[in-house]
C-alpha atoms as a PDB file:
ATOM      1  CA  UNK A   1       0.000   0.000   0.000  1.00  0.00           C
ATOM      2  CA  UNK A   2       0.970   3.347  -1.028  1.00  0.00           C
ATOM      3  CA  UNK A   3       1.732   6.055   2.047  1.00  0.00           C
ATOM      4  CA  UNK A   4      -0.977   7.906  -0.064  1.00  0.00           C
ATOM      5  CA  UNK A   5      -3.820   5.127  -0.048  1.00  0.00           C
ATOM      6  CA  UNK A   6      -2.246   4.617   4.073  1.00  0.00           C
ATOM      7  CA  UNK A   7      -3.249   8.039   4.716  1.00  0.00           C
ATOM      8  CA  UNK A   8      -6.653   8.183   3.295  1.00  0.00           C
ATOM      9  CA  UNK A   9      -7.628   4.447   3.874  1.00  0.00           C
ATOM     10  CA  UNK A  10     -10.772   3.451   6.258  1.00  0.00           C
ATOM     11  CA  UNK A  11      -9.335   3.819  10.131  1.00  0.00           C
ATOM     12  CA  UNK A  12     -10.076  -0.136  10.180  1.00  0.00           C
ATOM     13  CA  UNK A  13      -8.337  -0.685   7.025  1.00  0.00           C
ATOM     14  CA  UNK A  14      -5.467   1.972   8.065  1.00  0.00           C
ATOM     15  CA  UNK A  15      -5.125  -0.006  11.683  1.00  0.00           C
ATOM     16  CA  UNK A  16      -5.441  -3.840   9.877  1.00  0.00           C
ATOM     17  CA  UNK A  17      -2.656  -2.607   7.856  1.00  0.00           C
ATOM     18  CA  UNK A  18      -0.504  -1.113   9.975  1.00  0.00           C
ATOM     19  CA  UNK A  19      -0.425  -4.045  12.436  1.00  0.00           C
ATOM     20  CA  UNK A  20       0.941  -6.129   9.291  1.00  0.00           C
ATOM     21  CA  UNK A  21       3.900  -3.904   8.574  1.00  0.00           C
ATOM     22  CA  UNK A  22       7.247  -3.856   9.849  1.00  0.00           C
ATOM     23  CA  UNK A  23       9.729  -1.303  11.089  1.00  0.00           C
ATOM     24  CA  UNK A  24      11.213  -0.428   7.629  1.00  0.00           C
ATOM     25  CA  UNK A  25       7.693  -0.005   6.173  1.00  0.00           C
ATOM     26  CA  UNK A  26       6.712   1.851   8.906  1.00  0.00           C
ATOM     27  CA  UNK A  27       9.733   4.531   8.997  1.00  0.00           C
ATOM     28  CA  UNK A  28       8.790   4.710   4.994  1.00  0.00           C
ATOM     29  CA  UNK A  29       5.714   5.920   5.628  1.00  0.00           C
ATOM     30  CA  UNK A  30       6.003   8.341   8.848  1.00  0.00           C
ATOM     31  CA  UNK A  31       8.953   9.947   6.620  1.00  0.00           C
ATOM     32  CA  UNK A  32       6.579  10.424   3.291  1.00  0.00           C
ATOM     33  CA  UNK A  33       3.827  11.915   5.834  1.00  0.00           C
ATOM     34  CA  UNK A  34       6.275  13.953   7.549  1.00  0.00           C
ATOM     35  CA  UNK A  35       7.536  15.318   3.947  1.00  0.00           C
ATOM     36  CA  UNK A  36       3.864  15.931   3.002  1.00  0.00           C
ATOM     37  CA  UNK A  37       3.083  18.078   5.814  1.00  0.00           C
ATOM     38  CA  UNK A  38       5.881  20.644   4.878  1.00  0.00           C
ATOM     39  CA  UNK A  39       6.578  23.121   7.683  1.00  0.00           C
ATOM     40  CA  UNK A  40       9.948  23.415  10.043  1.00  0.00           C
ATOM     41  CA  UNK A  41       9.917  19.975  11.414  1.00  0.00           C
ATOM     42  CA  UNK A  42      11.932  17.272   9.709  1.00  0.00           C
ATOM     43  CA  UNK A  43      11.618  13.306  10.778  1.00  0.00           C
ATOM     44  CA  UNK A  44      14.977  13.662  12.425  1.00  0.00           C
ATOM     45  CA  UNK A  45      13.501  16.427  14.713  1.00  0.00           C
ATOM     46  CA  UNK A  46      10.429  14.945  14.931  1.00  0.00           C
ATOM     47  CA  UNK A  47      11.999  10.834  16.098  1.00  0.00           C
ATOM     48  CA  UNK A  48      14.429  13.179  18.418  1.00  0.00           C
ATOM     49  CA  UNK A  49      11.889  14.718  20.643  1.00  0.00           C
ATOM     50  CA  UNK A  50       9.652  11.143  20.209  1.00  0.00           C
ATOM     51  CA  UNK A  51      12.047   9.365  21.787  1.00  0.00           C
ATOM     52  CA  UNK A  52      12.785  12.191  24.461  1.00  0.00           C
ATOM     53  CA  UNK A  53       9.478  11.482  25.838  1.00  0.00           C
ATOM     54  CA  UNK A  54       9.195   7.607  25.369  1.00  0.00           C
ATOM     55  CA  UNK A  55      12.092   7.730  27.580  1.00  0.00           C
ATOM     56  CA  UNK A  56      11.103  10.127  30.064  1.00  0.00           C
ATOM     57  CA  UNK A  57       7.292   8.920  30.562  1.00  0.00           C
ATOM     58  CA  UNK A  58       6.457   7.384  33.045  1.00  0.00           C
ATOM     59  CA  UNK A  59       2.872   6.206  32.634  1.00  0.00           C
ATOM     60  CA  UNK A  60       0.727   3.468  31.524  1.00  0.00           C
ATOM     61  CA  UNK A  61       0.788   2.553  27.886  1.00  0.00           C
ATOM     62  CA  UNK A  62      -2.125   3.763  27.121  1.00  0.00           C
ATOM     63  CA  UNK A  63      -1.309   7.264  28.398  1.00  0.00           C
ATOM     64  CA  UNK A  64       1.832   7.063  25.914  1.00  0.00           C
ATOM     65  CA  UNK A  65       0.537   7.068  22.718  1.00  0.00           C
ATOM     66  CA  UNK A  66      -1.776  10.424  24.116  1.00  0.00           C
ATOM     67  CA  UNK A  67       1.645  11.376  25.394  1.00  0.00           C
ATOM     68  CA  UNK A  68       3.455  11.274  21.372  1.00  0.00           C
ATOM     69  CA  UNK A  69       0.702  12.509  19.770  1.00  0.00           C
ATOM     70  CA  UNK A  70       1.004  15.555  21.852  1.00  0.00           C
ATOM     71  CA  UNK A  71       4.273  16.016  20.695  1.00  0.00           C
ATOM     72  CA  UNK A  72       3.096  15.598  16.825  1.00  0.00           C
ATOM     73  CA  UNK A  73       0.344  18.307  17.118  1.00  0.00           C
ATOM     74  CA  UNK A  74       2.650  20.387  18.861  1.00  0.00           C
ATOM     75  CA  UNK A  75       5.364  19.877  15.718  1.00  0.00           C
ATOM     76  CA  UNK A  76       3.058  20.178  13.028  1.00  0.00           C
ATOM     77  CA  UNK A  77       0.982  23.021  14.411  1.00  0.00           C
ATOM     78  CA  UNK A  78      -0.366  24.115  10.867  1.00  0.00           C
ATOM     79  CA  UNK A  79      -2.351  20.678  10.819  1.00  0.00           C
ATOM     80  CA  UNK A  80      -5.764  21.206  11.814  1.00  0.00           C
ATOM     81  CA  UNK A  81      -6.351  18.565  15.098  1.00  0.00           C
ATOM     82  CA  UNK A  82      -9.554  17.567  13.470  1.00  0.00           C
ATOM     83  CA  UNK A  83      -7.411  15.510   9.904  1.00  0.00           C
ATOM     84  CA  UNK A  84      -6.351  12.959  11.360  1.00  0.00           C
ATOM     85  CA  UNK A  85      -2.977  12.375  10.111  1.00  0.00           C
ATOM     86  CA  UNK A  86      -1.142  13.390  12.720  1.00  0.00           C
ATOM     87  CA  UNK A  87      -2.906  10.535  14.674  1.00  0.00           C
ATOM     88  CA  UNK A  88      -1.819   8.110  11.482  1.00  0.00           C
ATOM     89  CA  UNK A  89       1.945   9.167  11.646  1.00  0.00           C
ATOM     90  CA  UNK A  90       1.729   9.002  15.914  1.00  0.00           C
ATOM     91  CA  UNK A  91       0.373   4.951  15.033  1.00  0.00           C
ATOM     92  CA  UNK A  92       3.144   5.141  12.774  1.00  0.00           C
ATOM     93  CA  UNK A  93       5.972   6.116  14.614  1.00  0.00           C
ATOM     94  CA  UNK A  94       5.056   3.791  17.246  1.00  0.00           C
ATOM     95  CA  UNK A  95       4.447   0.318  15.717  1.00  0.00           C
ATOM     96  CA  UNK A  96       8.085   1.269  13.991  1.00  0.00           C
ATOM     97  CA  UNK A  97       9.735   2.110  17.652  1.00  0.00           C
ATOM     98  CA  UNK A  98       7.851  -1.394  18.711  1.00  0.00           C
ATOM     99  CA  UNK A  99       9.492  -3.706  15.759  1.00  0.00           C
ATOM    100  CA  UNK A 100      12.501  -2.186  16.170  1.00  0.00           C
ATOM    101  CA  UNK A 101      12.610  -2.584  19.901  1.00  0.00           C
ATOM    102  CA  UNK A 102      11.603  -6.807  19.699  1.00  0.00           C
ATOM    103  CA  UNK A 103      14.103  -6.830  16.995  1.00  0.00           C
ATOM    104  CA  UNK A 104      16.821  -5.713  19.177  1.00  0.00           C
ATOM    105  CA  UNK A 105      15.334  -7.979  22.093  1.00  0.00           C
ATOM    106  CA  UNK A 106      15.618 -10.855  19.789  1.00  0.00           C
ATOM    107  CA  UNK A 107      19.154  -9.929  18.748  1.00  0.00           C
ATOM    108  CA  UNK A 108      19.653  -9.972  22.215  1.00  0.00           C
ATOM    109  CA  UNK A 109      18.493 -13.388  23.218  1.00  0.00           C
ATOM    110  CA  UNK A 110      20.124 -14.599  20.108  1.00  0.00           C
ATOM    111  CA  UNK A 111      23.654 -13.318  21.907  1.00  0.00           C
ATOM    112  CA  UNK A 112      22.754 -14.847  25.302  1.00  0.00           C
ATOM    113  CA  UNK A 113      22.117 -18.592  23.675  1.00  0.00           C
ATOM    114  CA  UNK A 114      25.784 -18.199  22.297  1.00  0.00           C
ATOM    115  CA  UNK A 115      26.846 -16.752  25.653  1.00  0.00           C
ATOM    116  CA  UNK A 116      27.831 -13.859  23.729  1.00  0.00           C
ATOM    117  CA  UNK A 117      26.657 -10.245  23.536  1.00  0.00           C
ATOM    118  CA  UNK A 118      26.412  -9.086  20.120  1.00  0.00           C
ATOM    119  CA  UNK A 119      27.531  -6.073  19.004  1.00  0.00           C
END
């Protein structure tokens, strides 16, 4: 799926999609929609100050993704609240911070069953 059909797809056919994509697809996608909405924030900006508060937050899980898309609005201020991409590229960002983080878990185990860490 294109980031274009992503973006305007159903929210049930946006979510059954997303939840089949990995990491790589994932970044692909936040980046296009980051590119589309123009303005002063680039990705790098934008993945600098998610991470900031995924690792400063403190709360339940639920209260996280409320949490990042805080810090999207607050990016990508000329985007009306009521389109809800920023909400698409928040579900984004996070299913691609999730992959990445039980890929590196896997590594991980992977390095303890040799009794090595890998590098």
């Amino acid at each position: 799926m294109t980031t274009a059909e992503l973006i305007t797809a159903d929210r049930m056919v946006f979510a059954a999609t997303v939840a089949e994509l990995d990491a790589r697809a994932c970044d692909r996608h936040a980046r296009d929609i980051v590119h589309r909405l123009g303005g002063p924030t680039t990705f790098e900006l934008y993945m600098t100050e998610v991470i900031h508060v995924t690792l400063e937050f403190k709360g339940a899980a639920e209260e996280r993704i409320t949490e990042l898309y805080g810090v999207t609005t607050r990016l990508f201020p000329q985007v009306p609240r009521e389109y809800d991409i920023l909400f698409r590229l928040t579900t984004l960002v996070l299913k691609m911070m999730v992959e990445r983080l039980k890929l590196l878990r896997e590594l991980r185990a992977e390095g303890d069953s040799t009794g090595r860490q890998r590098q």
